[in-house]
PDB file of N, CA and C in Angstrom:
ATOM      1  N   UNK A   1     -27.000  -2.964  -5.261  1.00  0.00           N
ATOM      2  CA  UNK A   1     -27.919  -3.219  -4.156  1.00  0.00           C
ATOM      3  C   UNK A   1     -28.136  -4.720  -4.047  1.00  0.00           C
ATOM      4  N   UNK A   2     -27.898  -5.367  -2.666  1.00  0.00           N
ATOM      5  CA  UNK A   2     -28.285  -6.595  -2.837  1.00  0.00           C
ATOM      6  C   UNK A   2     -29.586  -6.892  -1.767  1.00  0.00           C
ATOM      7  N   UNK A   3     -30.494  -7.972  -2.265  1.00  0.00           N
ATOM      8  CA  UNK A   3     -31.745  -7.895  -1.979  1.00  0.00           C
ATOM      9  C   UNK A   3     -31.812  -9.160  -1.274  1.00  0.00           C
ATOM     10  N   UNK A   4     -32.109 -10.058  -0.041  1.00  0.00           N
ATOM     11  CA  UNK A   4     -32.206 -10.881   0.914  1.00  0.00           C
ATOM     12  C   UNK A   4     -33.411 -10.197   1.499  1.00  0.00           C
ATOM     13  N   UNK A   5     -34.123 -11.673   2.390  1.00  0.00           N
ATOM     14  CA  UNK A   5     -34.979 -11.773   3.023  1.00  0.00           C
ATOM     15  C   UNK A   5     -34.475 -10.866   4.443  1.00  0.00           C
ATOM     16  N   UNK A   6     -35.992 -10.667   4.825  1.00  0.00           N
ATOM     17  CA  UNK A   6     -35.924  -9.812   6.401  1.00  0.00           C
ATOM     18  C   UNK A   6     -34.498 -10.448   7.469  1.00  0.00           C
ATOM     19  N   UNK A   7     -35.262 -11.703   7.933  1.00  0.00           N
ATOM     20  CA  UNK A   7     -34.235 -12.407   8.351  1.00  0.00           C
ATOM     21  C   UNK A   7     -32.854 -12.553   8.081  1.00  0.00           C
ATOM     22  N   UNK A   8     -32.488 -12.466   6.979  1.00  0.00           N
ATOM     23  CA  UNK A   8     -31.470 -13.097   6.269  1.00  0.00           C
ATOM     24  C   UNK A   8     -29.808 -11.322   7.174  1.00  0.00           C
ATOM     25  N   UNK A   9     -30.955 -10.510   7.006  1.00  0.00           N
ATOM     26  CA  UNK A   9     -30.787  -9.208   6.642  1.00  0.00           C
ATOM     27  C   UNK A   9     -30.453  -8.826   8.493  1.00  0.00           C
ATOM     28  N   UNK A  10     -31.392  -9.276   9.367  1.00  0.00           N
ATOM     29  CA  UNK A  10     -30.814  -9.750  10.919  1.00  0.00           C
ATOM     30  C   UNK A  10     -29.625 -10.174  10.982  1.00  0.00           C
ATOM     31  N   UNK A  11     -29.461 -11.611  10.561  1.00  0.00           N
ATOM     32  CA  UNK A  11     -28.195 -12.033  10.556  1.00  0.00           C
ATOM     33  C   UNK A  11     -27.403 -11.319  10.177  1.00  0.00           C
ATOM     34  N   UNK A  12     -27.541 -11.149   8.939  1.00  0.00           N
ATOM     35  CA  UNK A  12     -25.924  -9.876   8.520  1.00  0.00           C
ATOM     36  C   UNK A  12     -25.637  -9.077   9.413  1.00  0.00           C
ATOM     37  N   UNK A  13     -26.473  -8.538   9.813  1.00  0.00           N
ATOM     38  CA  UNK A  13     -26.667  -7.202  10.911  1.00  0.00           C
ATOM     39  C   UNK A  13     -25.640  -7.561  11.791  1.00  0.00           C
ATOM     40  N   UNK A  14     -25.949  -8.925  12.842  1.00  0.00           N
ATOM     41  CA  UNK A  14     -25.135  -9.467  13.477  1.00  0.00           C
ATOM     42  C   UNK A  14     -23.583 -10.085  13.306  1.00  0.00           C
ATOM     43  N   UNK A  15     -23.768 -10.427  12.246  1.00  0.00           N
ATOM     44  CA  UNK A  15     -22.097 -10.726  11.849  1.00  0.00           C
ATOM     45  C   UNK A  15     -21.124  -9.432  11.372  1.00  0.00           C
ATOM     46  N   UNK A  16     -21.658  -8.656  10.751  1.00  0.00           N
ATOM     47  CA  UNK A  16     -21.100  -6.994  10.568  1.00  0.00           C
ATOM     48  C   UNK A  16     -20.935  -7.008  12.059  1.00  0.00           C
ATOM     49  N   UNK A  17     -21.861  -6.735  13.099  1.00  0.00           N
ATOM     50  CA  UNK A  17     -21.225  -6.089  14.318  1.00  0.00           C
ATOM     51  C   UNK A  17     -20.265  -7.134  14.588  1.00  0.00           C
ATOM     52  N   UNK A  18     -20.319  -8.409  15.092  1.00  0.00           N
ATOM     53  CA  UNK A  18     -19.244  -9.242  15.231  1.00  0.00           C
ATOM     54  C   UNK A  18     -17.504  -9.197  14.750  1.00  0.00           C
ATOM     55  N   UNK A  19     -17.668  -9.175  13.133  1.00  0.00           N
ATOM     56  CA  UNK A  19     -16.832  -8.910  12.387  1.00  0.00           C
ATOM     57  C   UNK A  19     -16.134  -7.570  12.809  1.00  0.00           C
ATOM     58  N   UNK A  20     -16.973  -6.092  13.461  1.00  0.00           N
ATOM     59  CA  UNK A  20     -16.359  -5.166  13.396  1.00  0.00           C
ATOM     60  C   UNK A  20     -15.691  -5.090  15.003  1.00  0.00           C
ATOM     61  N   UNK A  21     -16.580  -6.120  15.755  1.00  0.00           N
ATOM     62  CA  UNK A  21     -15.517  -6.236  17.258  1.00  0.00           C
ATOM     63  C   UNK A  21     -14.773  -6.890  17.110  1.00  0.00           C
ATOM     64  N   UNK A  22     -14.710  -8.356  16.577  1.00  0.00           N
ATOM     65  CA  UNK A  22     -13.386  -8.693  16.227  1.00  0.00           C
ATOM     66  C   UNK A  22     -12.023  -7.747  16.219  1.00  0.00           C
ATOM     67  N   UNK A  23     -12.656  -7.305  14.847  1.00  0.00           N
ATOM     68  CA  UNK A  23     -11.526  -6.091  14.302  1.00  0.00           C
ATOM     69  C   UNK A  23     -11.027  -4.724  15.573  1.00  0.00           C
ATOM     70  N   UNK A  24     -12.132  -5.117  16.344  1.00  0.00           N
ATOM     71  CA  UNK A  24     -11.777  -3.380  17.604  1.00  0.00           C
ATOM     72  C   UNK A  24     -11.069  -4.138  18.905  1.00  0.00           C
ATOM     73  N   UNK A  25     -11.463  -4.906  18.560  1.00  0.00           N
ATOM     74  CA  UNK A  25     -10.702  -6.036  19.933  1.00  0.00           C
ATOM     75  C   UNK A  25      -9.182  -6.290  19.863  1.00  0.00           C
ATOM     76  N   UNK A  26      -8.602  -5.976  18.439  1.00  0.00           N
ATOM     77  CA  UNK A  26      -7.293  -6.708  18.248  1.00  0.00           C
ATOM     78  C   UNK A  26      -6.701  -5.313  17.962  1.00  0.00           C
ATOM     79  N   UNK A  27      -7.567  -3.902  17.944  1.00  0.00           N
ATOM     80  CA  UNK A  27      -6.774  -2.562  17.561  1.00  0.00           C
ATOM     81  C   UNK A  27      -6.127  -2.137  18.715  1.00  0.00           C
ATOM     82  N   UNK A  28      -4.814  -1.581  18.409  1.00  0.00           N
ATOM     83  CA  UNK A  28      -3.643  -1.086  19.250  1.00  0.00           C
ATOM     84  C   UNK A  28      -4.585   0.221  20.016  1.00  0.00           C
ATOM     85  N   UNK A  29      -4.318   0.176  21.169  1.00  0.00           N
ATOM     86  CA  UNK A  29      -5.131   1.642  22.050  1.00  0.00           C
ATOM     87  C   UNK A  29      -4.950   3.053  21.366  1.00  0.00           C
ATOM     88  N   UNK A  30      -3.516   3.148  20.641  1.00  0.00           N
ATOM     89  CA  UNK A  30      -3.169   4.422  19.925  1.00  0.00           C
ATOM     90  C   UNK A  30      -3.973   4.795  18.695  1.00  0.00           C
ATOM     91  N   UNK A  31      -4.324   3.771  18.287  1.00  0.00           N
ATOM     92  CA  UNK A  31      -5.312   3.647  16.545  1.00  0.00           C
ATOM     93  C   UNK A  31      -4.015   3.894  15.345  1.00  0.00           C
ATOM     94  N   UNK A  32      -2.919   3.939  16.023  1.00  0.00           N
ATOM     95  CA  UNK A  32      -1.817   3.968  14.563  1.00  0.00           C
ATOM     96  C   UNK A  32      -1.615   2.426  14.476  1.00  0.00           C
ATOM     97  N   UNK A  33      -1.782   2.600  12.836  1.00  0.00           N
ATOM     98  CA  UNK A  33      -1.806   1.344  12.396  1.00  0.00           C
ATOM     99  C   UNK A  33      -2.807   0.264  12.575  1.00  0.00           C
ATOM    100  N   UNK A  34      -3.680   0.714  12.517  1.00  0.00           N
ATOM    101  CA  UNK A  34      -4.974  -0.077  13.059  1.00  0.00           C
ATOM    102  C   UNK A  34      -5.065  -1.447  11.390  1.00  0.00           C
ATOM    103  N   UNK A  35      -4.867  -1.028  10.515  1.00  0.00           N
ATOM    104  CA  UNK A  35      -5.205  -2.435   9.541  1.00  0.00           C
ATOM    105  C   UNK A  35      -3.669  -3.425   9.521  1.00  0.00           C
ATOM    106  N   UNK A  36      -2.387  -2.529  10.161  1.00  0.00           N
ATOM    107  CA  UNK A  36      -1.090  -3.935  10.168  1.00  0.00           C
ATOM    108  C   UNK A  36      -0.710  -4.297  11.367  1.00  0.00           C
ATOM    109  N   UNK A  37      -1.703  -3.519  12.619  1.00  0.00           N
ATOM    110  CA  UNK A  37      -1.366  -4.147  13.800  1.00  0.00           C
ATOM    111  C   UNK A  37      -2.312  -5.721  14.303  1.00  0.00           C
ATOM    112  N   UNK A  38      -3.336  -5.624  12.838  1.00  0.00           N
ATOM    113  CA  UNK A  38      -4.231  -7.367  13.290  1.00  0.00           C
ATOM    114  C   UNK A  38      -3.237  -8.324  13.208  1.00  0.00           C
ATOM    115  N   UNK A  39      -4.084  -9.336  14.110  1.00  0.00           N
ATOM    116  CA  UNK A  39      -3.188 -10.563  15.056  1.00  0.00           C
ATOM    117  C   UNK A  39      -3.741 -11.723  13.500  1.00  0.00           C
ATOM    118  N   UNK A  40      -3.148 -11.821  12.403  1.00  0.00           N
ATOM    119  CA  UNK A  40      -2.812 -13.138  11.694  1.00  0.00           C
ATOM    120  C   UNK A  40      -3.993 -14.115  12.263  1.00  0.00           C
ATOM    121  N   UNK A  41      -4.014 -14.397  13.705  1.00  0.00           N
ATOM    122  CA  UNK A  41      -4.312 -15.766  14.307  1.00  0.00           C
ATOM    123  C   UNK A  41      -6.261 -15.088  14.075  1.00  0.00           C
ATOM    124  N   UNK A  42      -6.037 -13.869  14.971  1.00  0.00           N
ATOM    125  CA  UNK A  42      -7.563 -13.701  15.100  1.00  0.00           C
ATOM    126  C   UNK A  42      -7.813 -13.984  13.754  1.00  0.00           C
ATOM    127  N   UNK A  43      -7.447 -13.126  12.425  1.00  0.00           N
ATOM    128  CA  UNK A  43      -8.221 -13.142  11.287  1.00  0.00           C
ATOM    129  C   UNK A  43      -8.380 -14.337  10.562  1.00  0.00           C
ATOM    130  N   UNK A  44      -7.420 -15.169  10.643  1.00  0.00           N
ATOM    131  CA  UNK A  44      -8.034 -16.141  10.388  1.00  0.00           C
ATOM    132  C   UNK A  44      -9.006 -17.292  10.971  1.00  0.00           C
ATOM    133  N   UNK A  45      -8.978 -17.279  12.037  1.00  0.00           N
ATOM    134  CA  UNK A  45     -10.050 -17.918  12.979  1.00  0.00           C
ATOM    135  C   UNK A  45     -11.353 -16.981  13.556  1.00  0.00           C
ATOM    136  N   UNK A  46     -11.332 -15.919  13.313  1.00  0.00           N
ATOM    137  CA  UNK A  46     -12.432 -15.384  13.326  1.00  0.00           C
ATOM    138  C   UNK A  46     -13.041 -14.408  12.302  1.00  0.00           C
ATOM    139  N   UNK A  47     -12.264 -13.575  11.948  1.00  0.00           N
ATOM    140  CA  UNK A  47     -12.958 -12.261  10.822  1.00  0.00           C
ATOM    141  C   UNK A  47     -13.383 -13.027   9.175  1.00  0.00           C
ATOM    142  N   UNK A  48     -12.369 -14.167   8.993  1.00  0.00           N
ATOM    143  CA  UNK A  48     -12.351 -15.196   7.814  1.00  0.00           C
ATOM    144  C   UNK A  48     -13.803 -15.703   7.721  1.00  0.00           C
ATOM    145  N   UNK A  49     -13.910 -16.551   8.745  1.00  0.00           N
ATOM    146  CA  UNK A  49     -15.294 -17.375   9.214  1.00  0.00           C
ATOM    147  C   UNK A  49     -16.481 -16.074   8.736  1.00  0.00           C
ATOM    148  N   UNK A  50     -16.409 -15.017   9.558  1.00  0.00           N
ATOM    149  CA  UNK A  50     -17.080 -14.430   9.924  1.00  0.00           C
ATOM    150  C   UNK A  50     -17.770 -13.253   7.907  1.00  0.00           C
ATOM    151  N   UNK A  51     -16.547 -13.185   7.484  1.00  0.00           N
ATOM    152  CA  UNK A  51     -16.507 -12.636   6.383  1.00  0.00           C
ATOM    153  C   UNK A  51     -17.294 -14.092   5.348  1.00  0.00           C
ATOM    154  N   UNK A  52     -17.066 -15.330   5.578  1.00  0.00           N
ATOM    155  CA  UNK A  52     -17.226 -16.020   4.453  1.00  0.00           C
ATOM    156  C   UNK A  52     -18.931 -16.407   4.992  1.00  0.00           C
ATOM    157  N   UNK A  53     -18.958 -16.293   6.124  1.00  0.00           N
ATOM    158  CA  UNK A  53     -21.014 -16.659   6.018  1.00  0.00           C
ATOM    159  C   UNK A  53     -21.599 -15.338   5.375  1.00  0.00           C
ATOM    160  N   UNK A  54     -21.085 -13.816   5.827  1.00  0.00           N
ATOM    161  CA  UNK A  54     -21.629 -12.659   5.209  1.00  0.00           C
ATOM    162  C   UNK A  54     -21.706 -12.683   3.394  1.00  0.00           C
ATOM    163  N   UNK A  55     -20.622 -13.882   3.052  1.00  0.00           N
ATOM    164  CA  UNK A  55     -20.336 -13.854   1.278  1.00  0.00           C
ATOM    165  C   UNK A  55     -21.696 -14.933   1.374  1.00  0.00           C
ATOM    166  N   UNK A  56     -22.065 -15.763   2.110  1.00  0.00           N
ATOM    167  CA  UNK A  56     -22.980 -16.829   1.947  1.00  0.00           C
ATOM    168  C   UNK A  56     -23.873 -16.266   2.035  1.00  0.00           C
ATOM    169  N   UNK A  57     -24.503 -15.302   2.807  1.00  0.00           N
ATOM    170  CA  UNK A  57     -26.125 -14.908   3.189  1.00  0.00           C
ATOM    171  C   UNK A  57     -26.340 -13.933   1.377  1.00  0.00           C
ATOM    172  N   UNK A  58     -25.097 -13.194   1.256  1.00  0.00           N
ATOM    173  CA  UNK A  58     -25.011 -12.466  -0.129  1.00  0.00           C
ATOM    174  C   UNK A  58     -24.988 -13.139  -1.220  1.00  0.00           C
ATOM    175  N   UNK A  59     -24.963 -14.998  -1.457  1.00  0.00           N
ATOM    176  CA  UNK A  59     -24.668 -15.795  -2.129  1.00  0.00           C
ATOM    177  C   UNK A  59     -24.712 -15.090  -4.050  1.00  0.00           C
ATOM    178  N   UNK A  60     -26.505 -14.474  -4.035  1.00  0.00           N
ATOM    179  CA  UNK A  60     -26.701 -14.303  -5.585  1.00  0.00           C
ATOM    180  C   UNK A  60     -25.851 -13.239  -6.301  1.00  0.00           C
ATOM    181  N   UNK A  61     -24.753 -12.464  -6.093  1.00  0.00           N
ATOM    182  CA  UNK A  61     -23.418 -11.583  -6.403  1.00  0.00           C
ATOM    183  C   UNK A  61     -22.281 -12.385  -6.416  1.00  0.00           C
ATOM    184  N   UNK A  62     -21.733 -11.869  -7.503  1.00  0.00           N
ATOM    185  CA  UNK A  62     -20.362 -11.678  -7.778  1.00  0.00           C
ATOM    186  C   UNK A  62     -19.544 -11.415  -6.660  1.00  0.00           C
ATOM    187  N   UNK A  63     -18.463 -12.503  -6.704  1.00  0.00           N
ATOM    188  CA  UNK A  63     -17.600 -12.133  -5.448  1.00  0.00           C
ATOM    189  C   UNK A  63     -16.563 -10.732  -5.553  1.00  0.00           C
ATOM    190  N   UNK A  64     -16.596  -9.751  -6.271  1.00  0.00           N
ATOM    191  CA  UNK A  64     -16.162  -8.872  -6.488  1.00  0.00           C
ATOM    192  C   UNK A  64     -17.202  -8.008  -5.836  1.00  0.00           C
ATOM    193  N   UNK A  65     -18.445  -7.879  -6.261  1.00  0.00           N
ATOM    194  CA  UNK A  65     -19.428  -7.223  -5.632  1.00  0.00           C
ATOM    195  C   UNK A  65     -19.541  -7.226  -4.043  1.00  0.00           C
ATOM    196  N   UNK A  66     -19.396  -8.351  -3.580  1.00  0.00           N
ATOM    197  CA  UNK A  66     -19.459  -9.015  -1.942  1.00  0.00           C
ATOM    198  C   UNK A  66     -18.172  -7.915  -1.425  1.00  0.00           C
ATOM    199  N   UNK A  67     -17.083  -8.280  -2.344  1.00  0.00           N
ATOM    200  CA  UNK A  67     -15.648  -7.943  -1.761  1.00  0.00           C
ATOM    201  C   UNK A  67     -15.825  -6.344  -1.675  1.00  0.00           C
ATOM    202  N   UNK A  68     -16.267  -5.976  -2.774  1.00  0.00           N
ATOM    203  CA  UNK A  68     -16.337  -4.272  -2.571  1.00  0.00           C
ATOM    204  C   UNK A  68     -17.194  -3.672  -1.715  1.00  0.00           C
ATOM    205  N   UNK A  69     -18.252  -4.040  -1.168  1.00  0.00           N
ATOM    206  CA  UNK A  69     -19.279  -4.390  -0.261  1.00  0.00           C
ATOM    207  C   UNK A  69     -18.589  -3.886   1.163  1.00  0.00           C
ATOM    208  N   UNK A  70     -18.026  -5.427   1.365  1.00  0.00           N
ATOM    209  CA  UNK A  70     -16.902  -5.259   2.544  1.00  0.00           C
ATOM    210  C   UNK A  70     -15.905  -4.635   2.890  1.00  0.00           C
ATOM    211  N   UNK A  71     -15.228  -4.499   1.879  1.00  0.00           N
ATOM    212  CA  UNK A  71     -14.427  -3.503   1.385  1.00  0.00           C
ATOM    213  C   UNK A  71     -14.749  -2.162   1.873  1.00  0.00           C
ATOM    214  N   UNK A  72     -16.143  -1.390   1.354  1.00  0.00           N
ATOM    215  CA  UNK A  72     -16.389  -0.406   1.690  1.00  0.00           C
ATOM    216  C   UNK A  72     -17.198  -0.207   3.161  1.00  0.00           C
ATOM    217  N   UNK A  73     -17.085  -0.773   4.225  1.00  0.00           N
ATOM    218  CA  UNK A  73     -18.032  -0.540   5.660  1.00  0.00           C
ATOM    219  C   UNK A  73     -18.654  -1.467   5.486  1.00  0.00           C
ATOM    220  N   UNK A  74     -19.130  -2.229   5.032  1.00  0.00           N
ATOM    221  CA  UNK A  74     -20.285  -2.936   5.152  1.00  0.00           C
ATOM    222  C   UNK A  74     -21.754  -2.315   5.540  1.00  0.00           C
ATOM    223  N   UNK A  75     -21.873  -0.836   4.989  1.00  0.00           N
ATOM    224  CA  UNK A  75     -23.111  -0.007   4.983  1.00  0.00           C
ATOM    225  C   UNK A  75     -24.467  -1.219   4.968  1.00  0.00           C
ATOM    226  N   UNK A  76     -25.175  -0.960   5.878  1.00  0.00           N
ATOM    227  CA  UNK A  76     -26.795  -1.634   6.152  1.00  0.00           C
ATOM    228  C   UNK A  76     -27.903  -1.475   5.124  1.00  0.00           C
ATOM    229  N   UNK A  77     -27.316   0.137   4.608  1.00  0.00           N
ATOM    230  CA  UNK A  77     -28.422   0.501   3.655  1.00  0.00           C
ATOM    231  C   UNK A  77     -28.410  -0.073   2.722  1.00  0.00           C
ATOM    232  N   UNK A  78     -27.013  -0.187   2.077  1.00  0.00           N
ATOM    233  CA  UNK A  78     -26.979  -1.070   0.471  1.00  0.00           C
ATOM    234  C   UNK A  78     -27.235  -2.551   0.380  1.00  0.00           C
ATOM    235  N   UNK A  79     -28.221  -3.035   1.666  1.00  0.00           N
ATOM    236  CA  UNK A  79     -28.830  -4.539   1.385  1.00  0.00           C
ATOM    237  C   UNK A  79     -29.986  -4.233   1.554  1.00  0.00           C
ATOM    238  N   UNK A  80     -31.250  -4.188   0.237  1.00  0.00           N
ATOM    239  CA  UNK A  80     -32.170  -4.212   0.770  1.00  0.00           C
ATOM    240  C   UNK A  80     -33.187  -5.432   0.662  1.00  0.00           C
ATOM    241  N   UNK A  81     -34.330  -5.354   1.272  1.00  0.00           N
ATOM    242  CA  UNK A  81     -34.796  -7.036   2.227  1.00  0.00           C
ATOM    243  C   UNK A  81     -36.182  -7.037   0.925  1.00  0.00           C
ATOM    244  N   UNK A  82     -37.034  -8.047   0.829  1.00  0.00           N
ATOM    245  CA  UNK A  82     -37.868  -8.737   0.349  1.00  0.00           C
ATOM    246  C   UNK A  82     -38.786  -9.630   1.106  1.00  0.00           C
ATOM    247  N   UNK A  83     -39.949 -10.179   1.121  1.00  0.00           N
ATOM    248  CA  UNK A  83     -40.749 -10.753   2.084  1.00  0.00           C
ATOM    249  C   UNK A  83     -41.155 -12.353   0.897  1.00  0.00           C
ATOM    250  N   UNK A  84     -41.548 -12.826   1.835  1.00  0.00           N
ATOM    251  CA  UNK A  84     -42.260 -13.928   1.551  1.00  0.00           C
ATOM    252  C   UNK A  84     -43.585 -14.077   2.080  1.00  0.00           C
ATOM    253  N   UNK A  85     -44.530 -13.514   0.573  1.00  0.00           N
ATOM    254  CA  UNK A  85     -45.390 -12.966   1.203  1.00  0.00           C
ATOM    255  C   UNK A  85     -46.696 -14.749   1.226  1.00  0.00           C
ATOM    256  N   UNK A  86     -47.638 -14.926   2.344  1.00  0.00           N
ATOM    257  CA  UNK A  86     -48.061 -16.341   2.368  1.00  0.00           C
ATOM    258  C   UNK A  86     -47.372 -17.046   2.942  1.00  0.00           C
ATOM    259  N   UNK A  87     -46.007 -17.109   3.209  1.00  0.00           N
ATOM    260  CA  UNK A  87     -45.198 -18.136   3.825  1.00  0.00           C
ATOM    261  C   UNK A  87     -45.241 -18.760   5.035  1.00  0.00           C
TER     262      UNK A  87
END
């Protein structure tokens, strides 16, 4: 479980959806082959970027942890948030 602020936890929100249009934007209409039909160019100019701020907002984990994370959906539930409480 990784634990980030409310905010922090928005953002992700937003780069997961980003990250996952990226990825629907460059899929073939048929859905065969949907992970060897990505365009090289997009992933690295966009899903890369987009994957390495989601490893940044996750900073306090193991990049194995991040990777399996992503790896698996990028599920919403398995980040949960913390307050700053007075702030």
């Amino acid at each position: 479980m990784f634990t980030i602020s409310y905010h922090e936890k928005i953002l992700l929100g937003k780069l997961v959806d980003a990250y996952y249009m990226a990825n629907l934007s460059d899929a073939q209409p048929d859905g065969k082959d949907f992970w060897m039909d990505l365009s090289p160019d997009l992933c690295s100019t966009v899903c890369m970027p987009l994957e390495q701020a989601m490893r940044a907002i996750l900073k306090a984990y193991s990049w194995s942890d991040v990777s399996d994370w992503i790896g698996g959906g990028m599920h919403m539930h398995a980040v949960d948030t913390y307050t700053n409480e007075g702030v």
